[in-house]
PDB file of N, CA and C in Angstrom:
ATOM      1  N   UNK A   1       5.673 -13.944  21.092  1.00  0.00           N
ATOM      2  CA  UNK A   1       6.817 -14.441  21.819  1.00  0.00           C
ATOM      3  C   UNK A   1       6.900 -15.957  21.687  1.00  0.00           C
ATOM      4  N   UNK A   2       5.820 -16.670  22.177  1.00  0.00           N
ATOM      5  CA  UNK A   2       5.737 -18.337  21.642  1.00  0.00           C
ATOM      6  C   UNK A   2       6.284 -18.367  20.712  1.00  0.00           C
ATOM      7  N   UNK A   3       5.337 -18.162  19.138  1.00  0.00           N
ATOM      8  CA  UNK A   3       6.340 -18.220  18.031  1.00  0.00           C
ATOM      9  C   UNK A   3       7.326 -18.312  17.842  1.00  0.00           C
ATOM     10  N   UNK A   4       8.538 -17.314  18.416  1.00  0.00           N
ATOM     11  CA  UNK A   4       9.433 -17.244  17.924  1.00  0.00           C
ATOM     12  C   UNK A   4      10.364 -17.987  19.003  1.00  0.00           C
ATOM     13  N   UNK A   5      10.042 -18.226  20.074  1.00  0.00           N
ATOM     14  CA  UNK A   5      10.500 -19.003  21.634  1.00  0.00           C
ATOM     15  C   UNK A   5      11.758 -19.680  21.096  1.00  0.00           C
ATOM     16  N   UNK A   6      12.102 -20.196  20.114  1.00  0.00           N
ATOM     17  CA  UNK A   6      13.111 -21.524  19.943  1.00  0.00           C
ATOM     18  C   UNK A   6      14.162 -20.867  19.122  1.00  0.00           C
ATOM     19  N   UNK A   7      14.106 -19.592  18.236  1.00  0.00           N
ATOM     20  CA  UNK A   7      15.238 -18.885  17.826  1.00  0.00           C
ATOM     21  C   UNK A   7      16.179 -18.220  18.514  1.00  0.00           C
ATOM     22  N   UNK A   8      16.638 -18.166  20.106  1.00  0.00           N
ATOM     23  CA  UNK A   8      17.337 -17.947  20.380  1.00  0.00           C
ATOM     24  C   UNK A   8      18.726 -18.444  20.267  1.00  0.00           C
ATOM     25  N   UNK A   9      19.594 -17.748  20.387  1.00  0.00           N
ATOM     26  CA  UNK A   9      20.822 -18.914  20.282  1.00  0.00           C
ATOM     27  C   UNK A   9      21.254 -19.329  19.172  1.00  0.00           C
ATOM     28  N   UNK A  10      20.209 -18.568  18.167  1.00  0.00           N
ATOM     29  CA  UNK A  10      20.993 -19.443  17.043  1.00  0.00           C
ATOM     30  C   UNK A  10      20.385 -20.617  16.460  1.00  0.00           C
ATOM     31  N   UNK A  11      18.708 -20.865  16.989  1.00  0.00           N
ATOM     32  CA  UNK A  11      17.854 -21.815  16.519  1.00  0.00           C
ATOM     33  C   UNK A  11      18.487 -22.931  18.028  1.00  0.00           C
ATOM     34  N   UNK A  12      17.399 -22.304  18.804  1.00  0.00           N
ATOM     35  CA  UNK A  12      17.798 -23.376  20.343  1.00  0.00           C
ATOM     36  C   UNK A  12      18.732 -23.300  20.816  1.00  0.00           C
ATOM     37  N   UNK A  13      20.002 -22.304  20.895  1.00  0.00           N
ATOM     38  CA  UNK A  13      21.169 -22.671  21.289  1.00  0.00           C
ATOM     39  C   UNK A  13      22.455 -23.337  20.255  1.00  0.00           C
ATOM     40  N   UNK A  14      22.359 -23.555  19.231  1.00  0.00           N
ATOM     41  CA  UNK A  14      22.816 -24.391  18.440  1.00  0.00           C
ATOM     42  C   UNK A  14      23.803 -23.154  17.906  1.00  0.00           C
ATOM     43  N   UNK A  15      23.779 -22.287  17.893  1.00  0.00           N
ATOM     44  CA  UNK A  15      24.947 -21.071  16.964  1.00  0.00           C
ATOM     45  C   UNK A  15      24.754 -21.209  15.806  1.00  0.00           C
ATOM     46  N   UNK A  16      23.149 -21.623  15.074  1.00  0.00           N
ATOM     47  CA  UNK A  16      22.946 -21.431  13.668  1.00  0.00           C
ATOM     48  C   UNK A  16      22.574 -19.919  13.540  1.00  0.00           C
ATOM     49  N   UNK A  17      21.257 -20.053  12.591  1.00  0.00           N
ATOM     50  CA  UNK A  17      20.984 -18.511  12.097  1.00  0.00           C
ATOM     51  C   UNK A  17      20.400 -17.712  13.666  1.00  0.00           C
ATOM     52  N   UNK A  18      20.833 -16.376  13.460  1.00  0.00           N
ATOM     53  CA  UNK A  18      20.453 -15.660  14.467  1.00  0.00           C
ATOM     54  C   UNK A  18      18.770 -15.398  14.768  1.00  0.00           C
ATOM     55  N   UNK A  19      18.516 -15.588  15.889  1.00  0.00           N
ATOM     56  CA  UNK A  19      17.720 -15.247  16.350  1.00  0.00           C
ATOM     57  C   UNK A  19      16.528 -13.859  15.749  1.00  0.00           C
ATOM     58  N   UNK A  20      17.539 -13.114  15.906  1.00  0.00           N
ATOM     59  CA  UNK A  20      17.063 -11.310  15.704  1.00  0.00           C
ATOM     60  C   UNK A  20      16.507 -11.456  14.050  1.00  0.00           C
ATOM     61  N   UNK A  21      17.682 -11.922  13.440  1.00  0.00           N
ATOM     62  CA  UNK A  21      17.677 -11.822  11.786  1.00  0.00           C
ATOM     63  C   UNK A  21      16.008 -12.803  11.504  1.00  0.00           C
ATOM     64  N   UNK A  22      16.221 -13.980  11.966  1.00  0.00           N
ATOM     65  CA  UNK A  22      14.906 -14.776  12.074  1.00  0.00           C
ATOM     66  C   UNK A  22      14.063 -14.622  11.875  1.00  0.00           C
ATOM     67  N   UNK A  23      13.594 -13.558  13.231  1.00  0.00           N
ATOM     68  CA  UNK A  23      12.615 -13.400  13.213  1.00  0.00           C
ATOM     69  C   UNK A  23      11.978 -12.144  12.388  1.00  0.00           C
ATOM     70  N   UNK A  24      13.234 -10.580  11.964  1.00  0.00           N
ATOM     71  CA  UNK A  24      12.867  -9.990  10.971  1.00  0.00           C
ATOM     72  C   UNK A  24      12.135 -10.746  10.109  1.00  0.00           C
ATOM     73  N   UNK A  25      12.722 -12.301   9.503  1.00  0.00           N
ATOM     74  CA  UNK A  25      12.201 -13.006   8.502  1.00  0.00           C
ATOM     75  C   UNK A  25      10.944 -13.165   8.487  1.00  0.00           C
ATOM     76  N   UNK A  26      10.402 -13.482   9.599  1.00  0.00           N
ATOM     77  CA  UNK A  26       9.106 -13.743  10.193  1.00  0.00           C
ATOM     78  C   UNK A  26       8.337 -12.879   9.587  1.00  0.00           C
ATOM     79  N   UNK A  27       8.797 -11.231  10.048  1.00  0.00           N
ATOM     80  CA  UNK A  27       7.944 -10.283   9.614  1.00  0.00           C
ATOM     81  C   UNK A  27       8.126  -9.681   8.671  1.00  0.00           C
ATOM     82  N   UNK A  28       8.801  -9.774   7.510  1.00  0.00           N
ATOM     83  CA  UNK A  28       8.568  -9.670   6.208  1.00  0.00           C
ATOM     84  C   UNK A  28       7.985 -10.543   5.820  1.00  0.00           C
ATOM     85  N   UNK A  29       7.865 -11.762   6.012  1.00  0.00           N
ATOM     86  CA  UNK A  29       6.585 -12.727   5.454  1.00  0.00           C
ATOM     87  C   UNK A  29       5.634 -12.341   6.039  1.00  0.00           C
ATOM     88  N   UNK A  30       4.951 -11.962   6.823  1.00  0.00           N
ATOM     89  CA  UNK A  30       3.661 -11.596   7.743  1.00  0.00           C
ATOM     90  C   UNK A  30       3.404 -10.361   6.808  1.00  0.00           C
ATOM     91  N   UNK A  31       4.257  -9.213   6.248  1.00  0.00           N
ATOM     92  CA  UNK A  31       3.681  -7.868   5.740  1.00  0.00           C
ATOM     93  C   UNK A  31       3.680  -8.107   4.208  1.00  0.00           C
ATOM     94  N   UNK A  32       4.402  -9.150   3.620  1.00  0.00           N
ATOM     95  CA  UNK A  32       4.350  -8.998   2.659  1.00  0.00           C
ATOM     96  C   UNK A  32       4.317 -10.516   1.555  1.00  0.00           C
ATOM     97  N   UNK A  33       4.774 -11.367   2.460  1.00  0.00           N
ATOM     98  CA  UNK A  33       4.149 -12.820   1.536  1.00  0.00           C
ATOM     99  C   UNK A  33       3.027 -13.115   0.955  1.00  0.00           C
ATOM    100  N   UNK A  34       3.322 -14.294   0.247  1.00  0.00           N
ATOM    101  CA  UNK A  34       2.139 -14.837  -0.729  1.00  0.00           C
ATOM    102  C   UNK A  34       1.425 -15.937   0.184  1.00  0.00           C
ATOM    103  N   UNK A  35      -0.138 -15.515  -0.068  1.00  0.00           N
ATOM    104  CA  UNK A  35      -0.746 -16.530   0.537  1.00  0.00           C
ATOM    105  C   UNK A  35      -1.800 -17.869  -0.641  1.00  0.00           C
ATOM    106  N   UNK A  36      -0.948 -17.578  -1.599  1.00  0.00           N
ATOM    107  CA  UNK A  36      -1.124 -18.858  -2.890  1.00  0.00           C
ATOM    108  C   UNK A  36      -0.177 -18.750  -3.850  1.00  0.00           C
ATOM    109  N   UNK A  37      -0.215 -19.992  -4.046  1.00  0.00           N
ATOM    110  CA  UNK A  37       0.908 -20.593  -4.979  1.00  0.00           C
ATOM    111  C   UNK A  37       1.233 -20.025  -5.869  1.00  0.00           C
ATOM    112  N   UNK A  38      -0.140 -18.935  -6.870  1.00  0.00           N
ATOM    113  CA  UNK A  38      -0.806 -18.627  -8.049  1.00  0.00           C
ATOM    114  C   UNK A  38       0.555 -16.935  -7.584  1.00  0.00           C
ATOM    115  N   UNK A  39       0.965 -16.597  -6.548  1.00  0.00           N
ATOM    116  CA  UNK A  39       0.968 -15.404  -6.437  1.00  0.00           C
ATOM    117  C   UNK A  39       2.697 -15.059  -6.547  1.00  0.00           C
ATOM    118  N   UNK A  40       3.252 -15.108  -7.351  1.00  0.00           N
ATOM    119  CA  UNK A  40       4.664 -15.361  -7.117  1.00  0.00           C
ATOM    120  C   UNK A  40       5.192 -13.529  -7.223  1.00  0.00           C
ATOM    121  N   UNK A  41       4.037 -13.012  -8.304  1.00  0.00           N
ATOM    122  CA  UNK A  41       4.960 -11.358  -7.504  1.00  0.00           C
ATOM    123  C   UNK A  41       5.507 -11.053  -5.790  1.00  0.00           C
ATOM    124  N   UNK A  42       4.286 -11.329  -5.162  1.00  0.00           N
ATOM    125  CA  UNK A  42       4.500 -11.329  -3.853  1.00  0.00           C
ATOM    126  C   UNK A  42       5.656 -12.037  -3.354  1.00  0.00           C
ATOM    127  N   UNK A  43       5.748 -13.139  -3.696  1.00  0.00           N
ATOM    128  CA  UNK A  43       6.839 -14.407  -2.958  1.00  0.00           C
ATOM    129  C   UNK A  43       7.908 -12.981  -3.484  1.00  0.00           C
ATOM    130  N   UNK A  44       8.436 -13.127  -4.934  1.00  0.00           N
ATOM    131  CA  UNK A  44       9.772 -12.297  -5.320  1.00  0.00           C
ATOM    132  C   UNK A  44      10.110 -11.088  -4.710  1.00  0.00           C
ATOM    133  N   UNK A  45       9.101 -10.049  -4.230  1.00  0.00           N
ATOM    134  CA  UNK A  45       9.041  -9.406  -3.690  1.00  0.00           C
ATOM    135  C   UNK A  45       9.890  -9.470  -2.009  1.00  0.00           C
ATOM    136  N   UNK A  46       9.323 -10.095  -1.626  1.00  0.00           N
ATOM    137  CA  UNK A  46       9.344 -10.748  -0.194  1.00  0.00           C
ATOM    138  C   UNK A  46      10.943 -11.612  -0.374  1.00  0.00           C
ATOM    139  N   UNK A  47      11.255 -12.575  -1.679  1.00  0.00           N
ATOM    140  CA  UNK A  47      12.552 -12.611  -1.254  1.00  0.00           C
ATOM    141  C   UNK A  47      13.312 -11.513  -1.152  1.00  0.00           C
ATOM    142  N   UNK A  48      13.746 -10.663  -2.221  1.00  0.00           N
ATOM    143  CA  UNK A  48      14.086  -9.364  -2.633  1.00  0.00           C
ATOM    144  C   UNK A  48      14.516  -8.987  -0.994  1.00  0.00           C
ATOM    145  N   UNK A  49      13.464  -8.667  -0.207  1.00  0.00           N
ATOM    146  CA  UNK A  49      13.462  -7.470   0.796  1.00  0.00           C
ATOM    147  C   UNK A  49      14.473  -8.595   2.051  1.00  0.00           C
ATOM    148  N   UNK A  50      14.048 -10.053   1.913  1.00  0.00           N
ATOM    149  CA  UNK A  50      14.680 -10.723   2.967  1.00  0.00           C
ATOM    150  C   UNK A  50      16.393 -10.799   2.477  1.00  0.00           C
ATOM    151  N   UNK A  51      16.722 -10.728   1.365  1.00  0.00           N
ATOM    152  CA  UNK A  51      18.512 -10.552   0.599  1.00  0.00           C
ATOM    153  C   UNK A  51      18.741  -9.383   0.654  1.00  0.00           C
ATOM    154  N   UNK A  52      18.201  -8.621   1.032  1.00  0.00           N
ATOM    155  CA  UNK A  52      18.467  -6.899   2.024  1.00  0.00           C
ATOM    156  C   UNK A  52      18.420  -6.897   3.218  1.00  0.00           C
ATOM    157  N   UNK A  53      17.644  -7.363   3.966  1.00  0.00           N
ATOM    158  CA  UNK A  53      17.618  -7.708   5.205  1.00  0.00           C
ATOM    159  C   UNK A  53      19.141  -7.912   5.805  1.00  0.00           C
ATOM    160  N   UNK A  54      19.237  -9.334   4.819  1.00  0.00           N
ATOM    161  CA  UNK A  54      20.573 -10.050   5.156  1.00  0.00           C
ATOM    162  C   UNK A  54      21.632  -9.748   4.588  1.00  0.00           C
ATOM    163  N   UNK A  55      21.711  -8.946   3.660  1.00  0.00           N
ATOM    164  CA  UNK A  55      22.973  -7.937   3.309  1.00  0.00           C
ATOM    165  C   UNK A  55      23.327  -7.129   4.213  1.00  0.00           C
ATOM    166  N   UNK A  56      22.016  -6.396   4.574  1.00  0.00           N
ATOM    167  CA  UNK A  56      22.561  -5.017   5.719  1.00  0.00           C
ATOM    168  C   UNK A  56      22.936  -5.649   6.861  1.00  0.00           C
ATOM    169  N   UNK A  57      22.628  -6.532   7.340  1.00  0.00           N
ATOM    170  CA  UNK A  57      22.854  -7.291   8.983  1.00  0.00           C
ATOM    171  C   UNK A  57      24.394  -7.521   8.744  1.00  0.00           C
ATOM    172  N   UNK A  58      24.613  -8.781   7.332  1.00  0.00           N
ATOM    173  CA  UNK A  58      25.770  -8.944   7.495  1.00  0.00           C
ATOM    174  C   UNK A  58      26.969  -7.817   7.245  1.00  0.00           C
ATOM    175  N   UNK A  59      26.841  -6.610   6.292  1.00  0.00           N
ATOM    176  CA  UNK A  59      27.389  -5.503   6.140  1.00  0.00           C
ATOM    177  C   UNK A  59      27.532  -4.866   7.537  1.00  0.00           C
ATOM    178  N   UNK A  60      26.527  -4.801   8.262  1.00  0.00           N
ATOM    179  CA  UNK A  60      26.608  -4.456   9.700  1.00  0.00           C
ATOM    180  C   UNK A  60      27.183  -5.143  10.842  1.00  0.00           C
ATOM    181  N   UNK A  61      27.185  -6.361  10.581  1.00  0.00           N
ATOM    182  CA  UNK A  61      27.747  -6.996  11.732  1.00  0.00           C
ATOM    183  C   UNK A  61      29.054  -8.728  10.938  1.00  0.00           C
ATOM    184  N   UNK A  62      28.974  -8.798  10.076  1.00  0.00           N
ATOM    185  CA  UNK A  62      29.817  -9.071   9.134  1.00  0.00           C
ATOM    186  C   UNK A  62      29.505 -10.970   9.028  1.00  0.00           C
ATOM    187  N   UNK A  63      28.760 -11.286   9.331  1.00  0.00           N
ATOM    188  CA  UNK A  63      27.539 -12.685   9.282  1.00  0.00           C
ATOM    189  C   UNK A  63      26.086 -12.819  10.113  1.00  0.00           C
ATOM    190  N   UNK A  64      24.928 -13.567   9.100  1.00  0.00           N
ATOM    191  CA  UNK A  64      24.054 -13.539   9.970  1.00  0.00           C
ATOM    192  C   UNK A  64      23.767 -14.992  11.200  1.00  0.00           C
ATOM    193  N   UNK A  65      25.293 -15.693  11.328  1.00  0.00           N
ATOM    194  CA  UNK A  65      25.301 -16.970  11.835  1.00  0.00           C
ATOM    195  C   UNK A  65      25.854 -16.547  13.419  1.00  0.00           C
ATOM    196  N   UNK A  66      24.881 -17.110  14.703  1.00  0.00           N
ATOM    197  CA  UNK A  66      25.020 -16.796  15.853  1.00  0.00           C
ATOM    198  C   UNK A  66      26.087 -17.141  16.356  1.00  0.00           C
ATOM    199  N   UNK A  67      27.056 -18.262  16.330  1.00  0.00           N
ATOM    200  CA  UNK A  67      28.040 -18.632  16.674  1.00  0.00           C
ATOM    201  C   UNK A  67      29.214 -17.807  15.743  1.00  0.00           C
ATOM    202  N   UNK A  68      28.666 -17.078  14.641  1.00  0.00           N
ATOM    203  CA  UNK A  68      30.231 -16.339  14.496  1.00  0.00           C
ATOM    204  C   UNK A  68      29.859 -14.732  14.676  1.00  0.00           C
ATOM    205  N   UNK A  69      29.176 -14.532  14.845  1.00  0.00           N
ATOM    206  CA  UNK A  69      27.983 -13.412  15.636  1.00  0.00           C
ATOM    207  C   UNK A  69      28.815 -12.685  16.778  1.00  0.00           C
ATOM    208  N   UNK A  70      28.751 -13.939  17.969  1.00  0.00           N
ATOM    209  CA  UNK A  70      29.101 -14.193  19.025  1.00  0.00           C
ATOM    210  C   UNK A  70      30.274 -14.658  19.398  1.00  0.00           C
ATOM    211  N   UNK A  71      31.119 -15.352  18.430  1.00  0.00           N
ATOM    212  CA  UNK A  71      32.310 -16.058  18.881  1.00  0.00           C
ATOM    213  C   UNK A  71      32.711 -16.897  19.916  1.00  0.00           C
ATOM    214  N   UNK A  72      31.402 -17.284  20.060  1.00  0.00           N
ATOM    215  CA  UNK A  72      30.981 -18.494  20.970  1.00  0.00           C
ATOM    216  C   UNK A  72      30.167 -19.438  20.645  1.00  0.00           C
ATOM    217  N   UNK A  73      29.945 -20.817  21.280  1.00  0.00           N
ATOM    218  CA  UNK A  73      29.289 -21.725  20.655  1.00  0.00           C
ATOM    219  C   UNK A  73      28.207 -21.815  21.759  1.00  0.00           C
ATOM    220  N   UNK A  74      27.288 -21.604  21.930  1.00  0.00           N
ATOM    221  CA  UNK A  74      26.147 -21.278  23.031  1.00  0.00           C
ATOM    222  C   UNK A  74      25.681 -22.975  23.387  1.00  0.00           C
ATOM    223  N   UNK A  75      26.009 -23.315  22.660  1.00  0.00           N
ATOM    224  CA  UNK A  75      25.884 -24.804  22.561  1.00  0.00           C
ATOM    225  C   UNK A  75      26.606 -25.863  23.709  1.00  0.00           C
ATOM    226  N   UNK A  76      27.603 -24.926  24.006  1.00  0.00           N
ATOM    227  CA  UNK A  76      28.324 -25.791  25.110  1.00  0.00           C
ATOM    228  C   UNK A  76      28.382 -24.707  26.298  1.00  0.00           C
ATOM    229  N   UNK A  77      27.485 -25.218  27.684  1.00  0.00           N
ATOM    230  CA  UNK A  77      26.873 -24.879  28.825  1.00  0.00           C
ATOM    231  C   UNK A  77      27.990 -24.252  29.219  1.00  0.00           C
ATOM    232  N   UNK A  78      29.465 -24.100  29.616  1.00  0.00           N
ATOM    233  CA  UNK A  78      30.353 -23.085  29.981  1.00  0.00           C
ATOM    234  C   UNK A  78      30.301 -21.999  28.962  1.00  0.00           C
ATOM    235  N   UNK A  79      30.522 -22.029  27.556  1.00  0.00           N
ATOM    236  CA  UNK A  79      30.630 -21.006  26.831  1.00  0.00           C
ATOM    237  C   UNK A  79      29.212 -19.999  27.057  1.00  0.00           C
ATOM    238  N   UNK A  80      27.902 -20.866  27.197  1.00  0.00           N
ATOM    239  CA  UNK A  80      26.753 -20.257  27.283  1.00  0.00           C
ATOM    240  C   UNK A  80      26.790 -19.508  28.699  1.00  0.00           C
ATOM    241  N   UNK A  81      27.702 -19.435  29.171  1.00  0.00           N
ATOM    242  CA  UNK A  81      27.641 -18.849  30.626  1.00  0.00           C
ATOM    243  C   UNK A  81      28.654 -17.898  30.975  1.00  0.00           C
ATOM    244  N   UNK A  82      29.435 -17.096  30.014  1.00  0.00           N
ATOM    245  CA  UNK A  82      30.337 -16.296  29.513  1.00  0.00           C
ATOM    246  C   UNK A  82      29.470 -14.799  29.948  1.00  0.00           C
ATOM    247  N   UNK A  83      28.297 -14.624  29.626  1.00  0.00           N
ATOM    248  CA  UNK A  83      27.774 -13.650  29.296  1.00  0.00           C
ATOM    249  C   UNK A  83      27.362 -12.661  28.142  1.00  0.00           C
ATOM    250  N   UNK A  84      28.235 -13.346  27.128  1.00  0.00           N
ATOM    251  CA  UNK A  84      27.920 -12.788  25.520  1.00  0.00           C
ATOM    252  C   UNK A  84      27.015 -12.761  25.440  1.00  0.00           C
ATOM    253  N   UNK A  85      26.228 -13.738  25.504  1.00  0.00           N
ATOM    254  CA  UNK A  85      24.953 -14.266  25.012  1.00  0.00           C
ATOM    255  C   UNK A  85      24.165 -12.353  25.510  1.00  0.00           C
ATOM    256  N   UNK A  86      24.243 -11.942  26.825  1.00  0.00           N
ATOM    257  CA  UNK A  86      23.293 -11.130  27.004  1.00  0.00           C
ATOM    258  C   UNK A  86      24.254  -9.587  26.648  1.00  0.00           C
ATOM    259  N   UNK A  87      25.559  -9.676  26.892  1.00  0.00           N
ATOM    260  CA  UNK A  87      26.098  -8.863  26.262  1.00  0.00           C
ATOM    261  C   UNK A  87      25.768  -7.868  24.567  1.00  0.00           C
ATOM    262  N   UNK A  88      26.187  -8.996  23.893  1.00  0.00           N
ATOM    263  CA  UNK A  88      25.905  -8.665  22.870  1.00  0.00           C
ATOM    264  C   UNK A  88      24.604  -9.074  21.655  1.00  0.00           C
ATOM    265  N   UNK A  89      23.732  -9.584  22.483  1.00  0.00           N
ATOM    266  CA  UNK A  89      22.459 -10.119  21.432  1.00  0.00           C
ATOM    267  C   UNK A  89      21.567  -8.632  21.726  1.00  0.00           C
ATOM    268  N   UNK A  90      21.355  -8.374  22.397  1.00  0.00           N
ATOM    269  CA  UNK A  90      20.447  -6.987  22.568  1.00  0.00           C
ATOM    270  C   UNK A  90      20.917  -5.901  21.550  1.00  0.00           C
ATOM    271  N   UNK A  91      22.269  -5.557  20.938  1.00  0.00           N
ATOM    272  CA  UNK A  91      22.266  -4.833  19.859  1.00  0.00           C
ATOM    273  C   UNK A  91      22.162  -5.836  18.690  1.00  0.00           C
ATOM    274  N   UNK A  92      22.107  -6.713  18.512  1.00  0.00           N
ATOM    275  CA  UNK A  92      21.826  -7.257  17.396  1.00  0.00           C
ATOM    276  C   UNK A  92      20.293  -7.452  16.836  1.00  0.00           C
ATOM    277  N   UNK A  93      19.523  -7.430  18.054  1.00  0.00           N
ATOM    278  CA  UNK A  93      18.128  -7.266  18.082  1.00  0.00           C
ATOM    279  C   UNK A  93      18.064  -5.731  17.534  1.00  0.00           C
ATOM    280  N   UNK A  94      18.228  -4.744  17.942  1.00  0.00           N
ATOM    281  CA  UNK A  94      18.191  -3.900  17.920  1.00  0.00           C
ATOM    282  C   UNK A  94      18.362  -3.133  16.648  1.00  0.00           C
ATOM    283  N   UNK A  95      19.652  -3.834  15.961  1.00  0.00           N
ATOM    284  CA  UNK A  95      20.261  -3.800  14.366  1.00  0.00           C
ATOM    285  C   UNK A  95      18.849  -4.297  13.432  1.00  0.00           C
ATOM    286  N   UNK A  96      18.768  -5.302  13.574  1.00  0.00           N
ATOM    287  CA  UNK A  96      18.147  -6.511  12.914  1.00  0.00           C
ATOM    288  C   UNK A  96      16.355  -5.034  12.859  1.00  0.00           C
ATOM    289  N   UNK A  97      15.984  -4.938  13.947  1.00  0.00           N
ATOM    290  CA  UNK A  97      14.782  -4.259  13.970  1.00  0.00           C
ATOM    291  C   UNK A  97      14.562  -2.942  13.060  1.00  0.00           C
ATOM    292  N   UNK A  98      16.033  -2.412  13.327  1.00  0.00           N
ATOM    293  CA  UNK A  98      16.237  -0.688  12.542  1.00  0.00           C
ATOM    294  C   UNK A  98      15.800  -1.312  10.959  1.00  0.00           C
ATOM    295  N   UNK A  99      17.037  -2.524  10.656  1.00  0.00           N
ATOM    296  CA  UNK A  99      16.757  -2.260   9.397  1.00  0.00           C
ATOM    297  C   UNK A  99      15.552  -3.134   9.008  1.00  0.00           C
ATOM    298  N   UNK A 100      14.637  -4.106   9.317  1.00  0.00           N
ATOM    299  CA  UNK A 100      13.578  -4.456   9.585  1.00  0.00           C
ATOM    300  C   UNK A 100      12.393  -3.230   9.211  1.00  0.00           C
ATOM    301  N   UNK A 101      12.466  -2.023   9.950  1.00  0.00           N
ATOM    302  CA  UNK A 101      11.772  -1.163   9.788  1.00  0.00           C
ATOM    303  C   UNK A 101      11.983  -0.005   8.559  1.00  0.00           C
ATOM    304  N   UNK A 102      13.198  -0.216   7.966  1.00  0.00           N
ATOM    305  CA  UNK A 102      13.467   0.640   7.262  1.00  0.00           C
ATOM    306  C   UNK A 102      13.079   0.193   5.876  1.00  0.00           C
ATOM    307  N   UNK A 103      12.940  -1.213   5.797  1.00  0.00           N
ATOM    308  CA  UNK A 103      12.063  -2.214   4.778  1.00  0.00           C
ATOM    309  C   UNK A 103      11.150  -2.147   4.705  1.00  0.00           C
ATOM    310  N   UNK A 104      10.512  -2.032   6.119  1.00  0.00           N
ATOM    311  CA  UNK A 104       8.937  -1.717   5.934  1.00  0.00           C
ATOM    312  C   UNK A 104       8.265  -0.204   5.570  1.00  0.00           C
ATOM    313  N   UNK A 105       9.185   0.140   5.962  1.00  0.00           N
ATOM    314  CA  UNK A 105       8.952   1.503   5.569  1.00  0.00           C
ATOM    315  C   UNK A 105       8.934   2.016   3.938  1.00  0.00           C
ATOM    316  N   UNK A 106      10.514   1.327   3.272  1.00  0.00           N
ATOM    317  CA  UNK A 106      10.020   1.273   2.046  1.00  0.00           C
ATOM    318  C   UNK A 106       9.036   0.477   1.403  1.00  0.00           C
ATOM    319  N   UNK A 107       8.585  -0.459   1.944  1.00  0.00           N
ATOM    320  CA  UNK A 107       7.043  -0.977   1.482  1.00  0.00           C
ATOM    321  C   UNK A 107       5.823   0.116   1.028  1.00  0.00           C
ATOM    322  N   UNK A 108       5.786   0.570   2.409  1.00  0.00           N
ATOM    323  CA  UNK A 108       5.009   0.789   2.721  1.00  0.00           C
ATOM    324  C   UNK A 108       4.826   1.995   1.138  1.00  0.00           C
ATOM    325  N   UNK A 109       6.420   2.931   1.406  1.00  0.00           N
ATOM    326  CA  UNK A 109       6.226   3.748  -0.157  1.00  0.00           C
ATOM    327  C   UNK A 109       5.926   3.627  -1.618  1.00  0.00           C
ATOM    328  N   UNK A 110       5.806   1.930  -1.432  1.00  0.00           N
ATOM    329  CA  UNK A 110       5.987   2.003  -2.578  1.00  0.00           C
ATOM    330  C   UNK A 110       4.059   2.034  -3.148  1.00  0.00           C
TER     331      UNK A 110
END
């Protein structure tokens, strides 16, 4: 939870990259990155699965950027107080995780 503490919002509130998508990122590098320079199958690999990631999110929800996500700018303290924010980030978590797992899953087959 620390870790990832500051991706809400869009990277702090800011309505950049989403939160949810983020931190998928997180964990495709954790299951499947390179831990030396020397190792670039791994890195290609690992991009590969993160430009799927972010195909299906945006195919699913039609960008992976929180402010057009949301159609709000979380950034400015009235808009952040709308309720979107809790409205609609819980299925996006939720999105982001399915197909998260469905990556790992094909990992795991291969």
């Amino acid at each position: 939870m620390k870790l990832a503490a500051g991706f809400g919002g869009g990277m702090a509130g800011r309505g950049q990259a989403c939160g949810a998508v983020t931190g998928a990122v997180m964990v495709l590098g954790l299951a499947m990155g390179h831990v030396t320079v020397e190792d670039k199958d791994s890195k290609m690999r690992t991009y590969a699965a993160v430009h799927d990631l972010l195909s299906r999110f945006e195919d699913a929800h039609g960008s992976v950027n929180c402010k057009e996500l949301l159609g709000h700018d979380l950034g400015d303290p009235e808009e952040k107080e709308s309720g979107v924010f809790k409205d609609l980030c819980p299925g996006f978590v939720a999105s982001a995780a399915r197909i998260l797992e469905d990556l790992l899953q094909d990992q795991n087959e291969l």
